[in-house]
Protein backbone atom coordinates (compact mmCIF):
# COMPACT_ATOMS: atom_id res chain seq x y z
CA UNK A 1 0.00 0.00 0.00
CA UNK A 2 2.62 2.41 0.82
CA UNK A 3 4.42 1.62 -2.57
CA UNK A 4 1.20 2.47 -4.57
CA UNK A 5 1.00 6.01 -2.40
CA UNK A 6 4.57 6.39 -3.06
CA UNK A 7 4.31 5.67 -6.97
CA UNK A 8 1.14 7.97 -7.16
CA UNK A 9 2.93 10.94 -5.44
CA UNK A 10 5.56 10.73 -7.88
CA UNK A 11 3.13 10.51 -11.09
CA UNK A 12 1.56 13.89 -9.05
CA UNK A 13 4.82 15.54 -8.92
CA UNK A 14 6.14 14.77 -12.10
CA UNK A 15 2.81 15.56 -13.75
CA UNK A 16 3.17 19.07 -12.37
CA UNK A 17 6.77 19.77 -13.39
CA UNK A 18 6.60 18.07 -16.51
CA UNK A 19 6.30 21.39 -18.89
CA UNK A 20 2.72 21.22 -19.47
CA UNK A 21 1.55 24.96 -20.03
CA UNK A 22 -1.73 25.76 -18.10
CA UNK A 23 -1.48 28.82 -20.95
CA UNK A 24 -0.36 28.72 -24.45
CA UNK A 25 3.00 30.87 -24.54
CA UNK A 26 6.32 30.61 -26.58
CA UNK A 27 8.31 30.78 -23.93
CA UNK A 28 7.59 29.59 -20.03
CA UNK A 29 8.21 30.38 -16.65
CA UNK A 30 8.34 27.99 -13.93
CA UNK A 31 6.67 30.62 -11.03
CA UNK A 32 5.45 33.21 -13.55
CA UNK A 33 4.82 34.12 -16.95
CA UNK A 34 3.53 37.03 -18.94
CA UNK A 35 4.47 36.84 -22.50
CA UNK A 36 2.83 39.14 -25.06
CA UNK A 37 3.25 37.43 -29.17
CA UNK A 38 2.22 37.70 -32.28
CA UNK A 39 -0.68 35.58 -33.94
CA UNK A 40 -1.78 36.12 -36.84
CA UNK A 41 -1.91 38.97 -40.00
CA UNK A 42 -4.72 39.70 -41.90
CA UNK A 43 -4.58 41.36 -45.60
CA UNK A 44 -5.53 44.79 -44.52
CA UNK A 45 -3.02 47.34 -44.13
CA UNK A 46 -4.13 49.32 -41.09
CA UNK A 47 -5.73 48.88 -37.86
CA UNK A 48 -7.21 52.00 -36.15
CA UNK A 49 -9.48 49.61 -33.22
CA UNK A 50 -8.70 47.31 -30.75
CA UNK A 51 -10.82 44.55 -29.48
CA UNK A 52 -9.85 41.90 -26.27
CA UNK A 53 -11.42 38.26 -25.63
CA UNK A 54 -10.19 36.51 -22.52
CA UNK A 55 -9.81 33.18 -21.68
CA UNK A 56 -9.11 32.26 -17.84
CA UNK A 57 -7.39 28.76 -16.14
CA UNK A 58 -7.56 27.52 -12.84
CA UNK A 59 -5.41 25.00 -11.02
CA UNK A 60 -4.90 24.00 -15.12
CA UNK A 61 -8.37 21.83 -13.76
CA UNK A 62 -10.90 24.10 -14.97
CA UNK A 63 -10.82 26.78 -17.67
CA UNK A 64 -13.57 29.24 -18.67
CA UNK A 65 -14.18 32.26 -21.26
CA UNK A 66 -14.29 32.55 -24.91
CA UNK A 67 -10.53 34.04 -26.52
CA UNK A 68 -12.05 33.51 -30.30
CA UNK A 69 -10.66 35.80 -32.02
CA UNK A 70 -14.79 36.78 -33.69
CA UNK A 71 -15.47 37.67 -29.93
CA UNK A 72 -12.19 40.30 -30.37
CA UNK A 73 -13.36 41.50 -33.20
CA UNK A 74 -17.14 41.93 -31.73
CA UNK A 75 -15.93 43.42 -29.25
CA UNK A 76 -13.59 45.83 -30.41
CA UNK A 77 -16.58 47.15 -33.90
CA UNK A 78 -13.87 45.57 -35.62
CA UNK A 79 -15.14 44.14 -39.35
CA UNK A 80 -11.77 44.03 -41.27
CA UNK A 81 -8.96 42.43 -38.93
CA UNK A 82 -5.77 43.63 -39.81
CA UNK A 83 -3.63 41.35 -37.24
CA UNK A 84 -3.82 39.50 -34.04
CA UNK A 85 -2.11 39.83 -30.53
CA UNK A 86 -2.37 37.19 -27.58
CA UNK A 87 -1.36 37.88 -24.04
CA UNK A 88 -0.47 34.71 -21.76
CA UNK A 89 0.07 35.28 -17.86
CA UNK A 90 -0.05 32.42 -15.66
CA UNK A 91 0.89 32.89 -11.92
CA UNK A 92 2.29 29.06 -10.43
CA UNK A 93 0.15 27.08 -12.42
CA UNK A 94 -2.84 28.34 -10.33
CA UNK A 95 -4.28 31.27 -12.11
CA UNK A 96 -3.78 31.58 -15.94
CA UNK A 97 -4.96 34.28 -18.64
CA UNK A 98 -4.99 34.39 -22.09
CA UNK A 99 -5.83 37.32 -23.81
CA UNK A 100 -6.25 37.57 -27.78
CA UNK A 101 -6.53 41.12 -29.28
CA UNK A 102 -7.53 41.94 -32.36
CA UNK A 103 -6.58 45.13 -34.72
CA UNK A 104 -8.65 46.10 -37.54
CA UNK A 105 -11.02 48.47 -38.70
């Protein structure tokens, strides 16, 4: 009995240090992260609004929100996207954010 304990502590531990990203980001950091990247370009050449959709993570068990970039673009008036941002934080693991904003007109 104690083996099995042991052997599922480890598959715990290792689960959590493994690399897994609660939030998409190109680069990661162990206790904190808050990385701010490029997405994606559209074929217009300007972009005067701005529009946000958030996504949030907790405990990487349960994650809520809509980060589409359509609900950017509602958000923002946009109708012509000329490219897209995303924002990742994440905070331990615990609490994660990601963020995708939308440029356009």
């Amino acid at each position: 009995m104690k083996k099995m304990i042991l052997m599922l502590v480890v598959f715990v531990v290792f689960s959590l240090i493994s690399g897994c990203m609660i939030v998409q980001s190109p680069v990661a950091g162990m206790i904190y992260t808050d990385v701010k990247a490029p997405l994606a370009t559209g074929p217009h050449s300007s972009g005067t609004k701005v529009g946000k959709a958030v996504a949030h993570s907790y405990v990487g068990v349960i994650g809520v929100g809509d980060a589409s970039i359509q609900t950017a673009a509602t958000n923002g008036g946009i109708t012509r996207i000329h490219h897209v941002d995303y924002e990742a934080k994440n905070i331990l693991g615990v609490v994660g954010t990601f963020t995708t904003v939308v440029y356009g007109e």
